[in-house]
C-alpha atoms as a PDB file:
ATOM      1  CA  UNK A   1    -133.809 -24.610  27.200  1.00  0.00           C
ATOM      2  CA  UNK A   2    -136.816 -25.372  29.930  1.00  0.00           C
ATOM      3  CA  UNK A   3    -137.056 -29.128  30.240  1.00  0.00           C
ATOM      4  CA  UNK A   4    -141.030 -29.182  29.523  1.00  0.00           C
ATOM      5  CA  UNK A   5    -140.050 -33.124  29.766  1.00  0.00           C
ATOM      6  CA  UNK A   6    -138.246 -35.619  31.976  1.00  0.00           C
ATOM      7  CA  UNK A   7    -136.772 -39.168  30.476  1.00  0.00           C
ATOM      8  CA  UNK A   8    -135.410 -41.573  32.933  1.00  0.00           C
ATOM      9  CA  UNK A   9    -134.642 -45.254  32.512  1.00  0.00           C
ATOM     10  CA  UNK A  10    -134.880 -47.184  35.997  1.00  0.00           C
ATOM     11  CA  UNK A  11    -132.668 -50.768  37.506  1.00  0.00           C
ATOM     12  CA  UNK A  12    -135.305 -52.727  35.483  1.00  0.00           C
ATOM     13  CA  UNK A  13    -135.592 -50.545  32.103  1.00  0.00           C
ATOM     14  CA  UNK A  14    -137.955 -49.317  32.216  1.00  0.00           C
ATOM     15  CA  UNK A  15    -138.041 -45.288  30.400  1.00  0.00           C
ATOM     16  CA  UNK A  16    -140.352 -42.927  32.104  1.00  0.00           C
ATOM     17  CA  UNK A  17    -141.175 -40.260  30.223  1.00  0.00           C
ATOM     18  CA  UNK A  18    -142.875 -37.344  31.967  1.00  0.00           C
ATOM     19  CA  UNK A  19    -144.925 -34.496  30.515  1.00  0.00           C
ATOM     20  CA  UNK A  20    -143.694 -31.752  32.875  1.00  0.00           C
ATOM     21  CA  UNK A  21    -145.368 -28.737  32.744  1.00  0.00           C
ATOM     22  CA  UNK A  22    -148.303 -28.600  35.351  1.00  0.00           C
ATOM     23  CA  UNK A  23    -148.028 -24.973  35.825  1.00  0.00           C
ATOM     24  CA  UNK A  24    -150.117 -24.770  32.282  1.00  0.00           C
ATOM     25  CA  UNK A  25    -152.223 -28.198  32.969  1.00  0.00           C
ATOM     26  CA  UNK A  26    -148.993 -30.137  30.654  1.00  0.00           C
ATOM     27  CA  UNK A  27    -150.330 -28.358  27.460  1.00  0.00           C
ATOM     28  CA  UNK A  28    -147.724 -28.346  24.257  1.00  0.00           C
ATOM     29  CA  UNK A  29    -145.980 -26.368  22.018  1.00  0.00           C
ATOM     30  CA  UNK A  30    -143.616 -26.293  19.520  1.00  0.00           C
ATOM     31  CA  UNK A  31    -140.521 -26.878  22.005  1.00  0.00           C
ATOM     32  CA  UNK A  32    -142.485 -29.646  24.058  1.00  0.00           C
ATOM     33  CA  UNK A  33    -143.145 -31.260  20.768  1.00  0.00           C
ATOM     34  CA  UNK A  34    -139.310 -31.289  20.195  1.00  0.00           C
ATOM     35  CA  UNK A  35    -138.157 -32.560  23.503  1.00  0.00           C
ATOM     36  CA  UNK A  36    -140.401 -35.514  23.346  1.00  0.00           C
ATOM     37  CA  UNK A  37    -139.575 -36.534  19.858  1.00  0.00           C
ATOM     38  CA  UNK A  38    -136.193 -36.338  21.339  1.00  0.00           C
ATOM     39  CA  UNK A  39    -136.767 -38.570  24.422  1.00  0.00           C
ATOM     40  CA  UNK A  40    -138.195 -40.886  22.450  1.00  0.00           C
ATOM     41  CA  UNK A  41    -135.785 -41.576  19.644  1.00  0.00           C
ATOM     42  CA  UNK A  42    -133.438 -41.994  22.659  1.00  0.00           C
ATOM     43  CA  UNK A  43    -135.179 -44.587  24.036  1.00  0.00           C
ATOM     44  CA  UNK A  44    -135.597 -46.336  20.627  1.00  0.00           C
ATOM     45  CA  UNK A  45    -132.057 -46.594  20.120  1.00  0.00           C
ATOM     46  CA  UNK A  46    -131.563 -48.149  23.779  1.00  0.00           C
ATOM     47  CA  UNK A  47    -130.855 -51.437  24.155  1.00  0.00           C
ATOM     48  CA  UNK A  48    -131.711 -51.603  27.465  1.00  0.00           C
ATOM     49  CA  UNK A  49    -135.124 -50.314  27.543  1.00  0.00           C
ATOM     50  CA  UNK A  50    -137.408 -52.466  27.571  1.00  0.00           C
ATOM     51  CA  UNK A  51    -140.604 -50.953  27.601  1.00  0.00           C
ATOM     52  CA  UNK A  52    -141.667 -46.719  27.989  1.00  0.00           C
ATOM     53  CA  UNK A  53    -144.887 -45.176  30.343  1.00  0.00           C
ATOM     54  CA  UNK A  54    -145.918 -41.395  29.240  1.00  0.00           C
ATOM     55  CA  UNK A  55    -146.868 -40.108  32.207  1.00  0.00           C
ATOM     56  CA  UNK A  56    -147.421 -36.466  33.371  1.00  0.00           C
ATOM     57  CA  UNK A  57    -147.231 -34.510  36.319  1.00  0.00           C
ATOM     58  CA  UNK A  58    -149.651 -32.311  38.496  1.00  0.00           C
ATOM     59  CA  UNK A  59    -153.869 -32.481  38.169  1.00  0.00           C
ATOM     60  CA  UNK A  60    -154.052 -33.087  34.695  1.00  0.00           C
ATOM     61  CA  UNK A  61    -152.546 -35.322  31.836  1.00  0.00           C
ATOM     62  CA  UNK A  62    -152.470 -32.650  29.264  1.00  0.00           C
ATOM     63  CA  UNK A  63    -154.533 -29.944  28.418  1.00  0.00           C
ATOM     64  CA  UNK A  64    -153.646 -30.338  24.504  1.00  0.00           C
ATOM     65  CA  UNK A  65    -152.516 -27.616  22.437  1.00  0.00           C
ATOM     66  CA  UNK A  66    -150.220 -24.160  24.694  1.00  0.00           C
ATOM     67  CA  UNK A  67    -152.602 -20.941  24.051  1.00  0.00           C
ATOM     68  CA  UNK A  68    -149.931 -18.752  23.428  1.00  0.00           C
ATOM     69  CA  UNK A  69    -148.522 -21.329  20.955  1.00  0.00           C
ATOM     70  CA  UNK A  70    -151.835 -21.382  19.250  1.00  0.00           C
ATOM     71  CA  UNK A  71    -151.454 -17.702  19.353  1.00  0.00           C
ATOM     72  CA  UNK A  72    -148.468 -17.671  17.093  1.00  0.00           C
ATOM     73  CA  UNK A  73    -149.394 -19.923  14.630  1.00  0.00           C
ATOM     74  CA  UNK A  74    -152.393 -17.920  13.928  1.00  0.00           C
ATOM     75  CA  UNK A  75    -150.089 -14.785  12.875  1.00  0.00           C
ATOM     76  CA  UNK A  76    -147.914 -17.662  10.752  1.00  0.00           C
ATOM     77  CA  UNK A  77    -147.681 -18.352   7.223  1.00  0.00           C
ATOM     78  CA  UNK A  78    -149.164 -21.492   5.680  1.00  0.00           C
ATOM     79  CA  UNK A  79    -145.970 -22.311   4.971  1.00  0.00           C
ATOM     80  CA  UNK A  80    -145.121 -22.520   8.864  1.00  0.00           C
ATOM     81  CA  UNK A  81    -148.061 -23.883   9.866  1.00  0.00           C
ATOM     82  CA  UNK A  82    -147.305 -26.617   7.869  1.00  0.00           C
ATOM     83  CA  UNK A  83    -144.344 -27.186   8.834  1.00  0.00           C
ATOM     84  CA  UNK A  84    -145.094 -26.937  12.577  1.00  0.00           C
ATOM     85  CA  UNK A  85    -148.472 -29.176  12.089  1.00  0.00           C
ATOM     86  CA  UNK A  86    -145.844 -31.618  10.321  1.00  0.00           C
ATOM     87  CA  UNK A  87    -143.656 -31.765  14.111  1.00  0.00           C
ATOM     88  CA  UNK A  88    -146.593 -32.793  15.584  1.00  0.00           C
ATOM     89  CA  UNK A  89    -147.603 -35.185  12.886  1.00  0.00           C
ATOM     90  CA  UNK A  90    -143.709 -36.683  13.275  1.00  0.00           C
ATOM     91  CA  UNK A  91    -144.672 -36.970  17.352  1.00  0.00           C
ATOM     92  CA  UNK A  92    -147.460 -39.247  16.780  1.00  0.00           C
ATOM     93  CA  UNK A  93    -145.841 -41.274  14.231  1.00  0.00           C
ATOM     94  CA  UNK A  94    -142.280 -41.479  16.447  1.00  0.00           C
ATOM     95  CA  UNK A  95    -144.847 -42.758  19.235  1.00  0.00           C
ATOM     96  CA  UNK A  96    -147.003 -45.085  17.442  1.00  0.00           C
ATOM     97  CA  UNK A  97    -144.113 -46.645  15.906  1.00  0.00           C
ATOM     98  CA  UNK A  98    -141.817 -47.283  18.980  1.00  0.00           C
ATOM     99  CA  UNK A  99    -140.201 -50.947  18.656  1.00  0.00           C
ATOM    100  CA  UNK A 100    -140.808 -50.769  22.781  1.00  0.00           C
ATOM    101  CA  UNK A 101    -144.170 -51.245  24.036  1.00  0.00           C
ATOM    102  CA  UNK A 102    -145.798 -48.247  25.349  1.00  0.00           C
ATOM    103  CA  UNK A 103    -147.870 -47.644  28.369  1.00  0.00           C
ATOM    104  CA  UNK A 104    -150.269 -44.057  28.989  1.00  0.00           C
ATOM    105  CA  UNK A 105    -150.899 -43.124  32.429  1.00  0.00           C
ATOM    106  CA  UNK A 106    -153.220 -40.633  32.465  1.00  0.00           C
ATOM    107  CA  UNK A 107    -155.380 -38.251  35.218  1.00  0.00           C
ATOM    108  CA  UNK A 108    -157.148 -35.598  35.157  1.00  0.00           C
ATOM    109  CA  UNK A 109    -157.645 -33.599  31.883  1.00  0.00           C
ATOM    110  CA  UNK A 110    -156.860 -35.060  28.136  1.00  0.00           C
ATOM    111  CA  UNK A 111    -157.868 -32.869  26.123  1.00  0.00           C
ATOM    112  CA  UNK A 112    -157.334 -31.978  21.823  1.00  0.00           C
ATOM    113  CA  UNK A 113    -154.035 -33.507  21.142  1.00  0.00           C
ATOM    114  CA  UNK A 114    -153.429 -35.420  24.215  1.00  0.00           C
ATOM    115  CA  UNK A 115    -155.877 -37.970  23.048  1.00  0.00           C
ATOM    116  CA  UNK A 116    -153.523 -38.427  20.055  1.00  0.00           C
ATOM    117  CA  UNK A 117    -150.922 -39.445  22.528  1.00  0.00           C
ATOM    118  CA  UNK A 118    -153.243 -41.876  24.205  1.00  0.00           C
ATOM    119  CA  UNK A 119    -153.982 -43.080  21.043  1.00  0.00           C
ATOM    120  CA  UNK A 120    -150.639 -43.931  20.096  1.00  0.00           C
ATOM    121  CA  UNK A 121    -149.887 -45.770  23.164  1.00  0.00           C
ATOM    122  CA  UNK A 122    -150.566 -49.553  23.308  1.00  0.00           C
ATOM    123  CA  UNK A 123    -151.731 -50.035  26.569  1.00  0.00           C
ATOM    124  CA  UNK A 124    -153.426 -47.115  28.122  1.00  0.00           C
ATOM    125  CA  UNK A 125    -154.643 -46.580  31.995  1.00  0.00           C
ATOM    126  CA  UNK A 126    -156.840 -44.328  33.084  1.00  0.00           C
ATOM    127  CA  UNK A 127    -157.755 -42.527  36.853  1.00  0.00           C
ATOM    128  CA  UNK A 128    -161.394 -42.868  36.975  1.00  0.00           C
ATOM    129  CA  UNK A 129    -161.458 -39.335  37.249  1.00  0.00           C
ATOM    130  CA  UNK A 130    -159.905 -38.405  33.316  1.00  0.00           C
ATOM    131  CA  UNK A 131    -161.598 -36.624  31.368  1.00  0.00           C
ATOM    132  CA  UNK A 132    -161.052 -37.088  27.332  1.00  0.00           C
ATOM    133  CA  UNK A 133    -162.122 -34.657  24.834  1.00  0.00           C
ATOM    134  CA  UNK A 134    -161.482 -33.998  21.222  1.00  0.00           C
ATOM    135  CA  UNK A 135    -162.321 -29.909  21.788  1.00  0.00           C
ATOM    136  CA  UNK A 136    -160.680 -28.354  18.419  1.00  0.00           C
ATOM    137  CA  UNK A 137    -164.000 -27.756  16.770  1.00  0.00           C
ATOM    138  CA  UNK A 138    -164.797 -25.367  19.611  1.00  0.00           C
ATOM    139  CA  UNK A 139    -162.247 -22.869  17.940  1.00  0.00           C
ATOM    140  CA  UNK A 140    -162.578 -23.698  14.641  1.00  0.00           C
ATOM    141  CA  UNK A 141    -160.097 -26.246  13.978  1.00  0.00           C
ATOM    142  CA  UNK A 142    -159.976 -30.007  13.372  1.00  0.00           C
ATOM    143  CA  UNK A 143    -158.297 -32.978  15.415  1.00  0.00           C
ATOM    144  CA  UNK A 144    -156.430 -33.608  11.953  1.00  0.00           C
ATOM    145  CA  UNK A 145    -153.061 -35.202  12.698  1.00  0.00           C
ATOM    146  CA  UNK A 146    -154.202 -37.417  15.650  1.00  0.00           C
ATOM    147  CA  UNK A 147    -157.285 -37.947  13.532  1.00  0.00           C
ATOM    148  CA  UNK A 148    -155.551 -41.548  12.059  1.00  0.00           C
ATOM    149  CA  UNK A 149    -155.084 -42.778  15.425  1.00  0.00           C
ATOM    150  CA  UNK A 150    -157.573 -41.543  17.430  1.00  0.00           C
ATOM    151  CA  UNK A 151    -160.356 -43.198  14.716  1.00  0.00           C
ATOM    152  CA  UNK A 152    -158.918 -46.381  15.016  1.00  0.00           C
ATOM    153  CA  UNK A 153    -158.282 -46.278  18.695  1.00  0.00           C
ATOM    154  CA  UNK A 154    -162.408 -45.326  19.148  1.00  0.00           C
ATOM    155  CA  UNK A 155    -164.067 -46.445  15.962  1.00  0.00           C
ATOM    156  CA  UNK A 156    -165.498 -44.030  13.307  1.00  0.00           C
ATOM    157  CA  UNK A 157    -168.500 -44.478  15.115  1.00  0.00           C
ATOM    158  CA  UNK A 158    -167.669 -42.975  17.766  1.00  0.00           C
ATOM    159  CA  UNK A 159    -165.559 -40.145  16.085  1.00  0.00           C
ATOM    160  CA  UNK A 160    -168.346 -39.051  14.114  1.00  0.00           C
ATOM    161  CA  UNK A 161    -169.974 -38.183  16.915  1.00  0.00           C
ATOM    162  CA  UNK A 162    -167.100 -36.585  19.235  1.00  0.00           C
ATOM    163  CA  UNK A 163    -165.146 -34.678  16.434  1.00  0.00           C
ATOM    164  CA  UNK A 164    -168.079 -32.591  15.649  1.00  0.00           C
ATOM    165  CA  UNK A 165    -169.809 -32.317  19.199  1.00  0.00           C
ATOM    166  CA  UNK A 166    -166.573 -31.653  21.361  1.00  0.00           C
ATOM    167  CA  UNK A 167    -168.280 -33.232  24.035  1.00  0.00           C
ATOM    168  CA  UNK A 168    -165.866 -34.701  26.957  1.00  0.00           C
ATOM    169  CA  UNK A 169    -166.351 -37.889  27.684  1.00  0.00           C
ATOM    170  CA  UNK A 170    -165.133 -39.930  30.897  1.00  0.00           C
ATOM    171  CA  UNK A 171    -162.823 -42.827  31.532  1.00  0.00           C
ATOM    172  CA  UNK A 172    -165.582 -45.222  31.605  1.00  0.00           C
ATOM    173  CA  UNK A 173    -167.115 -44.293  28.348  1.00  0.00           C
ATOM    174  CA  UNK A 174    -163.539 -43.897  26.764  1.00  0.00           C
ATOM    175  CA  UNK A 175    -162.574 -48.021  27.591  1.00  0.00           C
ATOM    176  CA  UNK A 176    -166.222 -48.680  26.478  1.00  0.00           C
ATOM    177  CA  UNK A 177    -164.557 -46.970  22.789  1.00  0.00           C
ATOM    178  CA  UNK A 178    -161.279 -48.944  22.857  1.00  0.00           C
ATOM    179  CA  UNK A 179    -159.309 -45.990  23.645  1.00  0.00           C
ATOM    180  CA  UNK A 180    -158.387 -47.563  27.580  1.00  0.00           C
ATOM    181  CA  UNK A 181    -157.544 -50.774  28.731  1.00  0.00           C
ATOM    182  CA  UNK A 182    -157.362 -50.184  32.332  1.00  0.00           C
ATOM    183  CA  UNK A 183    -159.291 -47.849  34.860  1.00  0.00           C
ATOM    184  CA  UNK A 184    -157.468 -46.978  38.206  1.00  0.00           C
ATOM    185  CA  UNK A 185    -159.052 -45.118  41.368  1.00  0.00           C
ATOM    186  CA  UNK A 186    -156.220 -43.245  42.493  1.00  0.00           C
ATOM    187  CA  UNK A 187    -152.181 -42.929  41.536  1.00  0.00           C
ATOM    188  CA  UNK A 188    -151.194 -45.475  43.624  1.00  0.00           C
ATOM    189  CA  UNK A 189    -153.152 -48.218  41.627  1.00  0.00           C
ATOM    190  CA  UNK A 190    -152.344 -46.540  38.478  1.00  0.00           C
ATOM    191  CA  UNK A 191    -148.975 -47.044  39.221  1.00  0.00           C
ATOM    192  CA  UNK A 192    -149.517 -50.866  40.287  1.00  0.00           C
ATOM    193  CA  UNK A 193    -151.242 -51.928  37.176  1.00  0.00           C
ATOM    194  CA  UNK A 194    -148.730 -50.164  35.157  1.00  0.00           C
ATOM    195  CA  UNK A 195    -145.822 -52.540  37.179  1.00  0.00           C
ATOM    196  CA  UNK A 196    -147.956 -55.203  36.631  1.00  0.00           C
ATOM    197  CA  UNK A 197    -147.947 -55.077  32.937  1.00  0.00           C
ATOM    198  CA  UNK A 198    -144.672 -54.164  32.623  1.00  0.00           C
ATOM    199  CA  UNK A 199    -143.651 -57.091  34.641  1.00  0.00           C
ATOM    200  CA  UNK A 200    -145.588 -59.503  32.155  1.00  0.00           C
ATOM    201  CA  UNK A 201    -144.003 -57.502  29.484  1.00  0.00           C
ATOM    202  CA  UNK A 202    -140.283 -58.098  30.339  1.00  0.00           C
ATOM    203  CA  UNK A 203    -141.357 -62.218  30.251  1.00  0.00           C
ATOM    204  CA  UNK A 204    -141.433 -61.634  26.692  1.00  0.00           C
ATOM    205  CA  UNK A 205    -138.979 -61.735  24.287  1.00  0.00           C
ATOM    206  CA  UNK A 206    -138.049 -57.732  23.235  1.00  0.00           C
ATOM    207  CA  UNK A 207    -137.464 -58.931  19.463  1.00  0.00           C
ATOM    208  CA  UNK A 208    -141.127 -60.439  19.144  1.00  0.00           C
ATOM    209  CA  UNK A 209    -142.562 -57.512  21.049  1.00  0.00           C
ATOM    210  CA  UNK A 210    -141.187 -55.170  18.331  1.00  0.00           C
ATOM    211  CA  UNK A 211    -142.267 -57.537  15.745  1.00  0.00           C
ATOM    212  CA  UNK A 212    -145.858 -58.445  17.021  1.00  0.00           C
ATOM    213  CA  UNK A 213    -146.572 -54.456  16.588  1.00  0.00           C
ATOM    214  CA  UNK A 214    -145.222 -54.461  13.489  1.00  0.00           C
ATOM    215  CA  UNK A 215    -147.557 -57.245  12.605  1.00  0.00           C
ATOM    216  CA  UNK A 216    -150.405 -55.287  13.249  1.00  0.00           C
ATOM    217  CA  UNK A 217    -149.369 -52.264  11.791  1.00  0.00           C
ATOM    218  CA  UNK A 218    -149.116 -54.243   8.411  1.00  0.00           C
ATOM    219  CA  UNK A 219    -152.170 -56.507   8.733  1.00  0.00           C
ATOM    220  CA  UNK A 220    -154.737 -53.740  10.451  1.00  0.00           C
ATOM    221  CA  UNK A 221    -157.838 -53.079   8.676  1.00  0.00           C
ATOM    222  CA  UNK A 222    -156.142 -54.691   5.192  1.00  0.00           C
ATOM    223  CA  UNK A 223    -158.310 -57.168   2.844  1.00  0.00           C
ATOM    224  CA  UNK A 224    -157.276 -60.937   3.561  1.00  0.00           C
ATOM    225  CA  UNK A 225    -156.119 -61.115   0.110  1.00  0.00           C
ATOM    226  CA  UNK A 226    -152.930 -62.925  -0.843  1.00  0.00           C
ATOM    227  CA  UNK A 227    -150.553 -60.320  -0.498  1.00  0.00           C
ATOM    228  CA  UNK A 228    -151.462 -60.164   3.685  1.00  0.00           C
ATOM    229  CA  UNK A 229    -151.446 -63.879   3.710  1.00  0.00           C
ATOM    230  CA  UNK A 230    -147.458 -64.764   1.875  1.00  0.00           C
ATOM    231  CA  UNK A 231    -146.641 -60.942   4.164  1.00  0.00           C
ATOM    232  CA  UNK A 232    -147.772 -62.716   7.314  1.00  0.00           C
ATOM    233  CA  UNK A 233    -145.988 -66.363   6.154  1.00  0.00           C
ATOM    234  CA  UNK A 234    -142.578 -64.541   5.611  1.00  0.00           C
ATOM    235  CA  UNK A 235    -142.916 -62.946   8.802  1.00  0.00           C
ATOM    236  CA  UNK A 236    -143.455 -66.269  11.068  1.00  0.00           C
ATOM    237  CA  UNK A 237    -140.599 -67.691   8.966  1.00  0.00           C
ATOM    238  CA  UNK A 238    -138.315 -64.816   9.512  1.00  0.00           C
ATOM    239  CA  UNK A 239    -138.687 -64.781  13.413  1.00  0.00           C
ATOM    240  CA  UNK A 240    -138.598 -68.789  13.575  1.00  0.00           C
ATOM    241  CA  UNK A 241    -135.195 -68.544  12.462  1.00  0.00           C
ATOM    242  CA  UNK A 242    -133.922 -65.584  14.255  1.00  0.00           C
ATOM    243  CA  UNK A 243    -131.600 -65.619  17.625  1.00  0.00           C
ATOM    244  CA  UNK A 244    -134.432 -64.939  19.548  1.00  0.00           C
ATOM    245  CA  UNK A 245    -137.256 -67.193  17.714  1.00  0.00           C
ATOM    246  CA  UNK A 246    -134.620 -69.902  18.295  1.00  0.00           C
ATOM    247  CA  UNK A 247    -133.741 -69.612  21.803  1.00  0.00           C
ATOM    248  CA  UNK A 248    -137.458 -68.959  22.627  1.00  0.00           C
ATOM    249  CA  UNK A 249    -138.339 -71.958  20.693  1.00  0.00           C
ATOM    250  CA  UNK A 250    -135.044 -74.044  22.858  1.00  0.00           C
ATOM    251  CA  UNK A 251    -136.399 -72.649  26.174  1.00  0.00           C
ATOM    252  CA  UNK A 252    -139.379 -73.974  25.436  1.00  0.00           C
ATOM    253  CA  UNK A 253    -138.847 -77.442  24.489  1.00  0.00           C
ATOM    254  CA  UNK A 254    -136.000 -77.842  27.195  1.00  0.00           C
ATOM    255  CA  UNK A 255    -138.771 -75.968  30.021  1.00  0.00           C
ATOM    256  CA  UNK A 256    -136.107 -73.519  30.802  1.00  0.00           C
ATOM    257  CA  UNK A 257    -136.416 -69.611  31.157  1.00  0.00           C
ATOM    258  CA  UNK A 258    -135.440 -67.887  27.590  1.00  0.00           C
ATOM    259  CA  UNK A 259    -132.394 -65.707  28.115  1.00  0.00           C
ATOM    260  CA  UNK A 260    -133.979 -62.364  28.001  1.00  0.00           C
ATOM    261  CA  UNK A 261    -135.972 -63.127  31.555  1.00  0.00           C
ATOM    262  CA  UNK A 262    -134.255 -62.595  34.445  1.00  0.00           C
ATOM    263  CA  UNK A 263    -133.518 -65.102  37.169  1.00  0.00           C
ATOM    264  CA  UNK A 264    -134.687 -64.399  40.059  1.00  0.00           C
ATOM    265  CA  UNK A 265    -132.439 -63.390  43.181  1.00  0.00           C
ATOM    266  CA  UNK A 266    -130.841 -65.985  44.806  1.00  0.00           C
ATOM    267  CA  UNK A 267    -131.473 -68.320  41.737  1.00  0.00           C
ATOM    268  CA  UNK A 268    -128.400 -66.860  39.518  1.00  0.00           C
ATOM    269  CA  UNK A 269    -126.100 -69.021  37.847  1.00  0.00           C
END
């Protein structure tokens, strides 16, 4: 099988996962799809990783949806098409689920789908030169799986508006939505704020990293009723008491580094 993606964990573990088909501007299909559901329940189950980038390679981030893949579907069954639309539906979820924090470096071109990906991620930076556009209305179709991240990445403000037009929209506009943090002028500084963050990241303890975005997975757009408020109470408790709460807690107190930050070299005990 082509590898349409590349996983790699580097010396600090960090997992870069790279959309690798430039030759077709890094658009998916079925077997993309597959490969990086793959890469990233591997890096889920590592240990050792401590945070993942999507990245891609060549001119653009992802053109969205493979033409000839589109092609088949069309000749499909309903029954296959659901199924298929279902893969895609189990990428976005795998993605906006990860326990590890996840970065989105993207240039160039994100276009249909693509902005479900950047969607998913927590932290996403941007070239100014991307271009983001939710374009399935221009064929008929609808943005629907991405469609429950991508509306509260941007707002349903602005997805009423860009659903129906298919208008692209550039980097600037798209962290003036919510949907990028960061805005980069070339790869080079792309790459430096992404180090950046991940180096604040691996300060931080990897068991309240997984928890804090399961926190706001369970308190997002809910009522403040009573249910959020014991939910939220358990949670702190839980934590407090864990390994990790307690030696975080310790290295506090005692003005120590907790164990899950490296010393640096030439300061190991």
């Amino acid at each position: 099988m082509t590898d349409y993606v590349e996983l790699r964990r580097d010396a600090q573990g960090t997992a870069w996962l790279t959309l690798n088909r430039p030759e077709v501007h890094n658009a998916f299909d079925d077997t993309m799809i597959a490969q990086i559901i793959d890469a990233l329940e591997t890096t889920d189950k590592d240990a050792s990783v401590r945070a993942l980038v999507l990245r891609a390679n060549g001119k653009n981030f992802s053109a969205g949806a493979d033409l000839g893949w589109m092609k088949r579907m069309a000749q499909n069954s309903h029954e296959q098409n659901l199924e298929d639309a279902r893969q895609l539906a189990r990428l976005m979820e795998r993605l906006n689920n990860l326990s590890k924090p996840t970065l989105a470096l993207v240039q160039g071109a994100a276009y249909g789908g693509a902005v479900g990906l950047a969607a998913c991620c927590d932290i996403v930076i941007a070239r100014n030169d991307a271009r983001f556009c939710l374009s399935e209305v221009k064929i008929g179709l609808i943005p629907a799986v991405i469609s429950p991240y991508v509306v509260r990445a941007i707002g349903e403000r602005q997805a009423r508006r860009y659903f129906v037009t298919a208008e692209a929209f550039d980097a600037t506009a798209a962290k003036g939505f919510g949907l990028v943090h960061e805005l980069a002028n070339d790869d080079a500084q792309l790459e430096s704020i992404a180090q950046t963050l991940i180096g604040q990241l691996r300060r931080n303890s990897p068991q309240g990293i997984a928890e804090a975005k399961k926190l706001i997975h369970a308190v997002s757009q809910k009522p403040i009723d009573q249910n959020v408020i014991d939910d939220t109470a358990r949670r702190i408790a839980d934590i407090r008491v864990s390994a990790e709460g307690q030696e975080g807690l310790s290295a506090f107190l005692n003005k120590r580094q907790p164990n899950w930050v490296e010393a640096p070299k030439g300061q190991e005990e």
